[in-house]
N, C-alpha and C. Protein backbone atom coordinates (compact mmCIF):
# COMPACT_ATOMS: atom_id res chain seq x y z
N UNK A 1 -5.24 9.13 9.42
CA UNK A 1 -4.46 8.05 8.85
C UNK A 1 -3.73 8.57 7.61
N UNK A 2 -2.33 8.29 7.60
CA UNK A 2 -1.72 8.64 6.48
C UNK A 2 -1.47 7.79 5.28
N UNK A 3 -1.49 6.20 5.46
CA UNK A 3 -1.13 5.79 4.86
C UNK A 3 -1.61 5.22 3.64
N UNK A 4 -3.53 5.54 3.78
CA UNK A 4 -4.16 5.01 2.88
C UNK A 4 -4.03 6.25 1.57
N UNK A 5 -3.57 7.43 1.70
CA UNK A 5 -3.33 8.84 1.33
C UNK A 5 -1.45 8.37 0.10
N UNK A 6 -0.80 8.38 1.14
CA UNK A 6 0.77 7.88 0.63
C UNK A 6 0.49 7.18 -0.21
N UNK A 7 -0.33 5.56 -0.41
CA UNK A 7 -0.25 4.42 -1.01
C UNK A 7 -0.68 4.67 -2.63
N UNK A 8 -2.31 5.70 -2.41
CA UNK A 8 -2.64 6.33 -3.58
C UNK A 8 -1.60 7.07 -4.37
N UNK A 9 -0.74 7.96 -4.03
CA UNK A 9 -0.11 9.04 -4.34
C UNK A 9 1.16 8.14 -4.90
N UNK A 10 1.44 7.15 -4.51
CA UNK A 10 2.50 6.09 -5.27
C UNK A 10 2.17 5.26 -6.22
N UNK A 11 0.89 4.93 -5.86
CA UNK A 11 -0.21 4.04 -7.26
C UNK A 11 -0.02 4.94 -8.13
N UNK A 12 -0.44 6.31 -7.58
CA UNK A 12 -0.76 6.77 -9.39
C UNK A 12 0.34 7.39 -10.09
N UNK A 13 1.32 7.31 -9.24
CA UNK A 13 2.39 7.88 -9.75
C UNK A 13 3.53 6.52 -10.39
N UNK A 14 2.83 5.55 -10.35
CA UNK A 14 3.55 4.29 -10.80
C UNK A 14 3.29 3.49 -11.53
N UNK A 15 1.91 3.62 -11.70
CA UNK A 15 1.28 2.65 -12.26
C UNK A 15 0.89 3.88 -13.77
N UNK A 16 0.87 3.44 -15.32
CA UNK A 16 1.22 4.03 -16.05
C UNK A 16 -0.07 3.91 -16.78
N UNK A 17 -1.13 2.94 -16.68
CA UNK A 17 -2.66 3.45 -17.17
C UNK A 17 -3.37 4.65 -15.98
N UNK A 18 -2.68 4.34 -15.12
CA UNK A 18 -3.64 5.01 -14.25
C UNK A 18 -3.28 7.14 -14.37
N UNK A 19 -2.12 7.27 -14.65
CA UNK A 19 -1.45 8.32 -14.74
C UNK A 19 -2.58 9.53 -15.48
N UNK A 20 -3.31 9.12 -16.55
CA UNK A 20 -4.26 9.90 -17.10
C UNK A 20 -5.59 9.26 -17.28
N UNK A 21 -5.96 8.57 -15.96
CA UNK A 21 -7.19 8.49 -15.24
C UNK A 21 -7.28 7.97 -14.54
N UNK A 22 -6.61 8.70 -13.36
CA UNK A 22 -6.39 8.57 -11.61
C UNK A 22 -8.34 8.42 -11.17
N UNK A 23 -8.79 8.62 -11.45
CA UNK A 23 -10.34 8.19 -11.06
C UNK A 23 -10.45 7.04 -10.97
N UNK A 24 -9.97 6.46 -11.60
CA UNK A 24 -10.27 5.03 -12.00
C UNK A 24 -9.79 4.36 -10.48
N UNK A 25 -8.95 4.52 -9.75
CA UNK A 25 -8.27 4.47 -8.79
C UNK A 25 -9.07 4.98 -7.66
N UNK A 26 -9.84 3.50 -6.78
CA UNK A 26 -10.74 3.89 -5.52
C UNK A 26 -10.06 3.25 -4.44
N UNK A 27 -10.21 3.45 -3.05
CA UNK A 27 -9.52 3.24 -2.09
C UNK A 27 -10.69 3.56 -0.83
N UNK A 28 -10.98 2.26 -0.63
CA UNK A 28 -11.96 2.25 1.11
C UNK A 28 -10.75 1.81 2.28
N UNK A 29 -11.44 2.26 3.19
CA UNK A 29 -10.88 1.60 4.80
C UNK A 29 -11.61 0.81 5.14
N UNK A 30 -11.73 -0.60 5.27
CA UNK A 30 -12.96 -1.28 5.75
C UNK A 30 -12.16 -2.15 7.09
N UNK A 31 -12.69 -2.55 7.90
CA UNK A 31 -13.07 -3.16 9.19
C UNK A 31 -11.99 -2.25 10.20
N UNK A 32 -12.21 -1.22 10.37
CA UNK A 32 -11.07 -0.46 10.97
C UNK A 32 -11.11 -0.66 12.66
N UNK A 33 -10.09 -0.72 13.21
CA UNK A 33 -10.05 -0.78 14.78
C UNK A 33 -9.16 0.26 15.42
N UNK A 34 -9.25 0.38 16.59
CA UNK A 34 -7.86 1.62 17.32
C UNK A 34 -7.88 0.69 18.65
N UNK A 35 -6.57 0.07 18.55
CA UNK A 35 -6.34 -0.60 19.59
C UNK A 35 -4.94 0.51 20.68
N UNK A 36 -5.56 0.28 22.15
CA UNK A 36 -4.78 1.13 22.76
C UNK A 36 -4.03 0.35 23.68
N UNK A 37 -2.88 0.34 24.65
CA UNK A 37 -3.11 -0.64 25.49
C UNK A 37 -2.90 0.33 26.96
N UNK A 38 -3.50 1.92 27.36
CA UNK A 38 -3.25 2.83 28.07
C UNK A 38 -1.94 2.28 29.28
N UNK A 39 -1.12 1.77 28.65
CA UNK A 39 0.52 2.03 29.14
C UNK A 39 0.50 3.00 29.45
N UNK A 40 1.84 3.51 29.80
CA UNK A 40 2.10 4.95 30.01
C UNK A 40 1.67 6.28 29.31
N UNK A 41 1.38 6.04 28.04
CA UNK A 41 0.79 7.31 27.61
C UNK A 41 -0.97 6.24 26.68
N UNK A 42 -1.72 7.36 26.11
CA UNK A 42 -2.50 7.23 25.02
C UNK A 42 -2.52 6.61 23.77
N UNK A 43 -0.84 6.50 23.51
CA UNK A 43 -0.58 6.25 22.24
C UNK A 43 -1.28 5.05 21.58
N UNK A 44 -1.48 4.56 20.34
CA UNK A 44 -2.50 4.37 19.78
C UNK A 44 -1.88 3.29 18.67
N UNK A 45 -2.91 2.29 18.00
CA UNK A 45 -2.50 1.87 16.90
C UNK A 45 -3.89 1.67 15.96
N UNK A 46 -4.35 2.38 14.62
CA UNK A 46 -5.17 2.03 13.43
C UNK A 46 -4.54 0.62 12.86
N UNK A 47 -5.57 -0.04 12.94
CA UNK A 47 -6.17 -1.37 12.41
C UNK A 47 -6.93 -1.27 11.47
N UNK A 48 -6.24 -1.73 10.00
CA UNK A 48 -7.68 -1.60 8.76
C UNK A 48 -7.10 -2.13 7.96
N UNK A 49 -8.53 -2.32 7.26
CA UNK A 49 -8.37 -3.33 5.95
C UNK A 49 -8.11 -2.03 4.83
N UNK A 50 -7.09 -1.92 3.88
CA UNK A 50 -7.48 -0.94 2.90
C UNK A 50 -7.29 -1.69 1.45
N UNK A 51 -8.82 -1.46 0.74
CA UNK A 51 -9.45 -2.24 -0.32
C UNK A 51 -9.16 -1.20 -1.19
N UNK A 52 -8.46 -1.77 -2.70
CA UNK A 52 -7.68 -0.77 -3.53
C UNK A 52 -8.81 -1.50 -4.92
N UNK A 53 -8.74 -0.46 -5.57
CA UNK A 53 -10.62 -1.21 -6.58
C UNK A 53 -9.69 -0.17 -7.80
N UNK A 54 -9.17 -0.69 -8.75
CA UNK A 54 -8.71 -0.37 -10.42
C UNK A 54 -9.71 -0.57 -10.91
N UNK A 55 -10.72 0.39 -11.53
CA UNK A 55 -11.73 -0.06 -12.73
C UNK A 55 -11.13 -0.52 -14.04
N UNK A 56 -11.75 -0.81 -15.02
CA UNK A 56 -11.50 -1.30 -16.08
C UNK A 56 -10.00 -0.83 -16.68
N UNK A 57 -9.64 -1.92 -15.75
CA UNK A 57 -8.15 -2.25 -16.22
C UNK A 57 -7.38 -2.87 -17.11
N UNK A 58 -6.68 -2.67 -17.49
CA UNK A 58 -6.14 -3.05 -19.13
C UNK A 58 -4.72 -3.99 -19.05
N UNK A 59 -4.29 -3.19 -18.06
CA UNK A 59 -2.67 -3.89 -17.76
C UNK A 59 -2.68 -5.29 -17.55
N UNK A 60 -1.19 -5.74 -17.52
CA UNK A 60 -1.00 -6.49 -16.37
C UNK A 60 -0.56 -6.66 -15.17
N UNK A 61 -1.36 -7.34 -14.20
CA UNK A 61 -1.31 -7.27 -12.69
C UNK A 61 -0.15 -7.19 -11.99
N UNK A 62 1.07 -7.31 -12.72
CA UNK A 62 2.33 -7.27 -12.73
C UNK A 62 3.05 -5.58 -12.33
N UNK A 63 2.13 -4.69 -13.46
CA UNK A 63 1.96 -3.24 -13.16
C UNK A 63 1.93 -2.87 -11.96
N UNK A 64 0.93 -3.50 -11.42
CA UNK A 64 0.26 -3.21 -10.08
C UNK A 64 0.97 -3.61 -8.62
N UNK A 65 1.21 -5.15 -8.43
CA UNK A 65 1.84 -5.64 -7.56
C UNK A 65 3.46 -5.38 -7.42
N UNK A 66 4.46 -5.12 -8.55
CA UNK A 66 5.78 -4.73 -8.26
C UNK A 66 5.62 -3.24 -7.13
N UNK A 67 5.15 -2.68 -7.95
CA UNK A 67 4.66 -1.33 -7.27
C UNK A 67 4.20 -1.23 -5.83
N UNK A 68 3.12 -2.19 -5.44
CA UNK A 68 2.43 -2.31 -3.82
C UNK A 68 3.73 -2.69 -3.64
N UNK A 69 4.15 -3.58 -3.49
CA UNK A 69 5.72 -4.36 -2.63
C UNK A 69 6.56 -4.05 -2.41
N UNK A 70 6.69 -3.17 -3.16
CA UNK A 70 7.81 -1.75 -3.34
C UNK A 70 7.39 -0.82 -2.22
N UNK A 71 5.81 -0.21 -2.17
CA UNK A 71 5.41 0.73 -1.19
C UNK A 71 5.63 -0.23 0.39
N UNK A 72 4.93 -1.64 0.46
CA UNK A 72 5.07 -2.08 1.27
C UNK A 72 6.17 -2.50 1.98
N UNK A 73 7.35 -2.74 1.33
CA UNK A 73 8.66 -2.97 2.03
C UNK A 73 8.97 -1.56 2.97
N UNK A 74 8.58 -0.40 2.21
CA UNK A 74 9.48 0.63 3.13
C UNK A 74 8.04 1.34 4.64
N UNK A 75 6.85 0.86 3.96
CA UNK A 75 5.35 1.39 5.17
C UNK A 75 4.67 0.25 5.38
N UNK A 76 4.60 -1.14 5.28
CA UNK A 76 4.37 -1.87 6.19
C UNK A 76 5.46 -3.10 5.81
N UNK A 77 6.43 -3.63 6.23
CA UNK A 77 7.36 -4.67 5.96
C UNK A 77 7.12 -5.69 6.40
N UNK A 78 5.99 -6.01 7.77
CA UNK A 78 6.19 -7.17 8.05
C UNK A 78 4.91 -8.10 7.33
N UNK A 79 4.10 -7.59 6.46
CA UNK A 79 3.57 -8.59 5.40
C UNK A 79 4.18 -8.78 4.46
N UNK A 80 5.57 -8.64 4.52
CA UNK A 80 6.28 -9.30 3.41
C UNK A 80 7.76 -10.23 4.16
N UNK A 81 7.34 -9.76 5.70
CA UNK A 81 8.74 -10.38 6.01
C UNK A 81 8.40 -11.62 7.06
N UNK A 82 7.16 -11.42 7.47
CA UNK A 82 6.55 -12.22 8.63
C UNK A 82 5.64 -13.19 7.59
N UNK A 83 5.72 -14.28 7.78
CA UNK A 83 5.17 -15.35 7.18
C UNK A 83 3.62 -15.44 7.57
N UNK A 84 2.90 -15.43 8.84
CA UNK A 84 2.09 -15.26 9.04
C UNK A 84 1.45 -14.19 8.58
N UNK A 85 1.80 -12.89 8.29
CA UNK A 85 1.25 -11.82 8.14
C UNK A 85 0.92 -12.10 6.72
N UNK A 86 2.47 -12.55 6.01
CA UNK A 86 2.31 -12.64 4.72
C UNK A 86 1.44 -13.33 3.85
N UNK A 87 1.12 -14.69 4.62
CA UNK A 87 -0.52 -15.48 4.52
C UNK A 87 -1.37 -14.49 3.79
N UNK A 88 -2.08 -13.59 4.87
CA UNK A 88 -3.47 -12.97 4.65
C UNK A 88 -3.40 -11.64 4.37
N UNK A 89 -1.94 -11.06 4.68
CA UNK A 89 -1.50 -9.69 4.08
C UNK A 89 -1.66 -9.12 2.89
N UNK A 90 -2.04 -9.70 1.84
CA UNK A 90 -2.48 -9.29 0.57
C UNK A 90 -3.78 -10.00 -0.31
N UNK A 91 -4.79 -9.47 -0.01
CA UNK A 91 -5.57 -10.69 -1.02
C UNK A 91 -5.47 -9.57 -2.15
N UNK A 92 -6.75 -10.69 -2.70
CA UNK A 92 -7.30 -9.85 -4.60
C UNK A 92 -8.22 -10.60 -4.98
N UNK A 93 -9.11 -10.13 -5.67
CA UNK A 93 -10.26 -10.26 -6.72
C UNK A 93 -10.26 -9.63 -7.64
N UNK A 94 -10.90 -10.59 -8.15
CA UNK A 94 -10.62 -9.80 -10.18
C UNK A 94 -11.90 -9.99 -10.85
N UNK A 95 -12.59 -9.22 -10.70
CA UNK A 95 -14.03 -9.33 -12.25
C UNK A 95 -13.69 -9.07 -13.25
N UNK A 96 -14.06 -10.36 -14.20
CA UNK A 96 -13.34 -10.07 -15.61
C UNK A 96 -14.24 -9.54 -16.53
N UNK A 97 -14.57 -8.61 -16.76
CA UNK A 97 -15.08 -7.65 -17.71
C UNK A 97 -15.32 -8.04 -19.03
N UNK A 98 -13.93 -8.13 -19.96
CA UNK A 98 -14.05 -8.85 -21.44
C UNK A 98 -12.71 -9.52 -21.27
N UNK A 99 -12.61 -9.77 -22.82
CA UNK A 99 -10.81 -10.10 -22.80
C UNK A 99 -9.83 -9.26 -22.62
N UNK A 100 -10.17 -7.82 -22.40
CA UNK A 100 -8.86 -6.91 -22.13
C UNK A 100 -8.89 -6.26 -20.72
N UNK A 101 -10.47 -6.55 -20.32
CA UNK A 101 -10.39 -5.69 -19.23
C UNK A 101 -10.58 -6.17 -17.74
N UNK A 102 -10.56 -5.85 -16.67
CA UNK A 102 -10.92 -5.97 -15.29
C UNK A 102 -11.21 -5.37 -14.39
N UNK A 103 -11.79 -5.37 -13.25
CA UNK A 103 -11.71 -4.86 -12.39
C UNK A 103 -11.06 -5.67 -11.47
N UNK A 104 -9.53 -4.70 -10.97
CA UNK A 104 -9.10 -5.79 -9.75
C UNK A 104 -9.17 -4.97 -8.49
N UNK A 105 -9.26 -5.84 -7.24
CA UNK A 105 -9.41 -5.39 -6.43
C UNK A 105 -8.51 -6.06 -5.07
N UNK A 106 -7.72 -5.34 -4.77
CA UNK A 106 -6.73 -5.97 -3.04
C UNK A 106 -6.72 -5.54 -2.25
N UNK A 107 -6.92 -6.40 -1.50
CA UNK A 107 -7.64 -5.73 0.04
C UNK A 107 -6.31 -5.97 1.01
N UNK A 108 -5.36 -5.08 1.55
CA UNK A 108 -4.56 -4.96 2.75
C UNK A 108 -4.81 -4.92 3.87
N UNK A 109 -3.71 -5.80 4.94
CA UNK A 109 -3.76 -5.28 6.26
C UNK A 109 -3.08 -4.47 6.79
N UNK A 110 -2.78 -3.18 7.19
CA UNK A 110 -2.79 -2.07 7.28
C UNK A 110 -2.46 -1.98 8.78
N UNK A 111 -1.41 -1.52 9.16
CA UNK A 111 -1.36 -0.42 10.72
C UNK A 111 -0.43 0.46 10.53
N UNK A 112 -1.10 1.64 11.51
CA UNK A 112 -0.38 2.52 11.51
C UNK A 112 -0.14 3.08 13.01
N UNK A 113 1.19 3.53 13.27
CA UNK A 113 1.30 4.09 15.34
C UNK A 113 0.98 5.28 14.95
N UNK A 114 0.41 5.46 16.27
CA UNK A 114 0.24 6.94 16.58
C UNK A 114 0.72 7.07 17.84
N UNK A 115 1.71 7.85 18.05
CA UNK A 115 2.48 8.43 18.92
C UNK A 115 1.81 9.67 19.69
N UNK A 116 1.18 9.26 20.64
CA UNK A 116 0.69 10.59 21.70
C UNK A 116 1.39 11.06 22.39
N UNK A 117 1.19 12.50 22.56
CA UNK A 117 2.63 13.25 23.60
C UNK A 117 1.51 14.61 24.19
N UNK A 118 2.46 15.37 24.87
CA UNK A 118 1.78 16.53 25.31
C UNK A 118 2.87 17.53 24.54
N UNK A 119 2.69 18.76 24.74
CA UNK A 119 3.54 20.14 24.06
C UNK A 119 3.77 21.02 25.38
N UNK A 120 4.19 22.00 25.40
CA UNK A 120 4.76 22.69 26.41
C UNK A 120 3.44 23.34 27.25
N UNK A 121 2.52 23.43 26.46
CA UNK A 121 1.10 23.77 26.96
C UNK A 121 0.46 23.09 27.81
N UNK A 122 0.68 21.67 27.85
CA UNK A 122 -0.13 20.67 28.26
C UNK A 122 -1.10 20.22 27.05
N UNK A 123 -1.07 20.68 25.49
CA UNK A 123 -1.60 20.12 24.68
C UNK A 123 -1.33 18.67 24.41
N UNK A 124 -2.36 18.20 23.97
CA UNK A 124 -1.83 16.36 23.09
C UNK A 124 -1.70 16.71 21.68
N UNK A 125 -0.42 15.80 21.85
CA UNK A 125 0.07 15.88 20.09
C UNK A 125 0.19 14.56 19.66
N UNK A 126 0.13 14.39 18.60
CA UNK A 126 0.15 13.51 17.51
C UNK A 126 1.30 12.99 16.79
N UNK A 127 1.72 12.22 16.33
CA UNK A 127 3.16 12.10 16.06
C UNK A 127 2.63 10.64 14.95
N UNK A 128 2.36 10.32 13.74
CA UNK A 128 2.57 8.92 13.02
C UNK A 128 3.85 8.79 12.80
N UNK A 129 4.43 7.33 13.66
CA UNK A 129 5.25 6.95 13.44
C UNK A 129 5.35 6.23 12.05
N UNK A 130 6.80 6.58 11.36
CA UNK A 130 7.01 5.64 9.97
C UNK A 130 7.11 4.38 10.50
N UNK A 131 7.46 3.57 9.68
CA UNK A 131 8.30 2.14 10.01
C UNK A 131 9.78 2.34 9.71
N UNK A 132 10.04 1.05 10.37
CA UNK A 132 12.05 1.56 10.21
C UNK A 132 12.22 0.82 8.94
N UNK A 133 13.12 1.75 8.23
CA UNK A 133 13.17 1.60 6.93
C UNK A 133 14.39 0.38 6.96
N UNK A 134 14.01 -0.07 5.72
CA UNK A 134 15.14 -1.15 4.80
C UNK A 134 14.63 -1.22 3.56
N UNK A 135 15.98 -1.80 3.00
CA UNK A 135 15.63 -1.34 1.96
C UNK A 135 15.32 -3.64 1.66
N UNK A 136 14.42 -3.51 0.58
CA UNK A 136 13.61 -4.15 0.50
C UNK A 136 14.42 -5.35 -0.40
N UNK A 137 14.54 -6.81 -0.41
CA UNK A 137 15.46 -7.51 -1.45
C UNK A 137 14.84 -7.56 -2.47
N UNK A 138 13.83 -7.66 -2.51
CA UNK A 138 12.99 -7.69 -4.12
C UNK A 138 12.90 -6.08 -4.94
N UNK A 139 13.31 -5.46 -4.31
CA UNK A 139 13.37 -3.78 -4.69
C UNK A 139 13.96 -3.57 -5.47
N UNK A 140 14.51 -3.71 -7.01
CA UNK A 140 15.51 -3.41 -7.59
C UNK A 140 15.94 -2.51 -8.39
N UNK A 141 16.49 -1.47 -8.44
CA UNK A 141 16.43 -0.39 -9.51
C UNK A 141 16.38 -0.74 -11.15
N UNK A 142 16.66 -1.49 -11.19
CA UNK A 142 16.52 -1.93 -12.49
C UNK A 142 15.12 -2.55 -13.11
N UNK A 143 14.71 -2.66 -12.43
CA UNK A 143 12.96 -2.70 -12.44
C UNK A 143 12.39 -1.68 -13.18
N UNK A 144 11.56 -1.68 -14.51
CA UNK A 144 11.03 -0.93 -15.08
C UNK A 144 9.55 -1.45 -15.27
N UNK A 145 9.14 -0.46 -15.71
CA UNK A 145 7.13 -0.74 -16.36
C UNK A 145 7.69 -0.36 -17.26
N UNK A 146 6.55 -1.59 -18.54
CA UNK A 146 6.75 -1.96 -20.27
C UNK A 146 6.64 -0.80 -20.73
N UNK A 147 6.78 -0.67 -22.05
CA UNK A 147 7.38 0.24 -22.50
C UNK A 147 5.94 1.05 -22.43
N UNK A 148 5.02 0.72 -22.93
CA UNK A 148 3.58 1.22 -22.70
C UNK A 148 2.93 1.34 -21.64
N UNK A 149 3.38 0.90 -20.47
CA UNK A 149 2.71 0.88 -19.23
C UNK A 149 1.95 -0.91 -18.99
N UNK A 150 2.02 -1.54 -20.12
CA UNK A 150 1.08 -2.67 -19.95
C UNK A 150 1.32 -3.83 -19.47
N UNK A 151 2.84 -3.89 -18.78
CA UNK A 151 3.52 -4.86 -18.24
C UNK A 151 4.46 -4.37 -17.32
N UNK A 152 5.48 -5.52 -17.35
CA UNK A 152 6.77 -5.36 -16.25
C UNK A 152 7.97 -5.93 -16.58
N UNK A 153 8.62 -5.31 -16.83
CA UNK A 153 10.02 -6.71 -17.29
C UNK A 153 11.38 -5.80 -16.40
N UNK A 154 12.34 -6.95 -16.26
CA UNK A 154 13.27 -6.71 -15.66
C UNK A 154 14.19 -6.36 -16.55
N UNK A 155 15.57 -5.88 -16.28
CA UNK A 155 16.35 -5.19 -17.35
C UNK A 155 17.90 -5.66 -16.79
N UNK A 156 18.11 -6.89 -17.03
CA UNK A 156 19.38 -7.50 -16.52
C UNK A 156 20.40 -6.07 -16.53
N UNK A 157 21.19 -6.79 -15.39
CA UNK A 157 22.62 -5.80 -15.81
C UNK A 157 23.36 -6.38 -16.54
N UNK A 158 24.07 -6.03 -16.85
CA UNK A 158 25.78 -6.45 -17.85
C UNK A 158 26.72 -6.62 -16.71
């Protein structure tokens, strides 16, 4: 699975407490499935929940979620475009620690294709398909994280 791998590698590269203590930053696969439907080939689809756990977090959740929605428009789009999906497509929990801190935690629904083929050998190959890209309406370049990392504000144009 690639995508629980990608999602990290964009968290920590986005999110601006986490930048110098990526530890803090845990990531399970929980209720995972591989649904097939042996059509014409093997090909395959991962089914999973992936539970994203920030320890004692400082920010605001604002940090966090511009960022997923951003990853999610371009590697999974239809929990943001399918209403149904979008329902149960994102939860969260939050243990509140003190007044500055948390642990939050969001649990995704997650698929990924896997494209089975053979090679000139008669080997099976592997192929994860992306999703077809668009570009996302809530996506905006002008979108920044606060000046400290501890928020989110938008940056009108002129």
């Amino acid at each position: 699975m690639n995508k629980p791998s990608a999602l990290r590698a964009h968290l920590l590269t986005s999110i601006y407490e986490l930048k110098h203590s990526p530890e803090r930053l845990l990531i399970f696969i929980n209720n995972g499935k591989v649904r097939c439907t042996s059509a014409r080939t093997i090909s395959f689809e991962y089914i999973f929940n992936l539970q994203i756990i920030l320890t004692d977090f400082a920010s605001h959740p604002d940090s966090v979620i511009l960022p997923l929605l951003d990853w999610l428009g371009a590697h999974q789009p239809e929990i943001l475009e399918n209403l149904s999906s979008a329902t149960e497509g994102i939860q969260f929990e939050v243990d509140i620690l003190d007044n500055s801190r948390v642990d939050l935690s969001l649990t995704l629904c997650l698929t990924e294709r896997v494209v089975v083929g053979k090679d000139d050998q008669g080997n099976y190959t592997t192929h994860h398909s992306s999703e077809p890209q668009k570009v996302a309406n809530f996506s905006d370049p002008s979108w920044v994280l606060g000046t400290q990392g501890t928020g989110s504000e938008w940056v009108l144009p002129r």
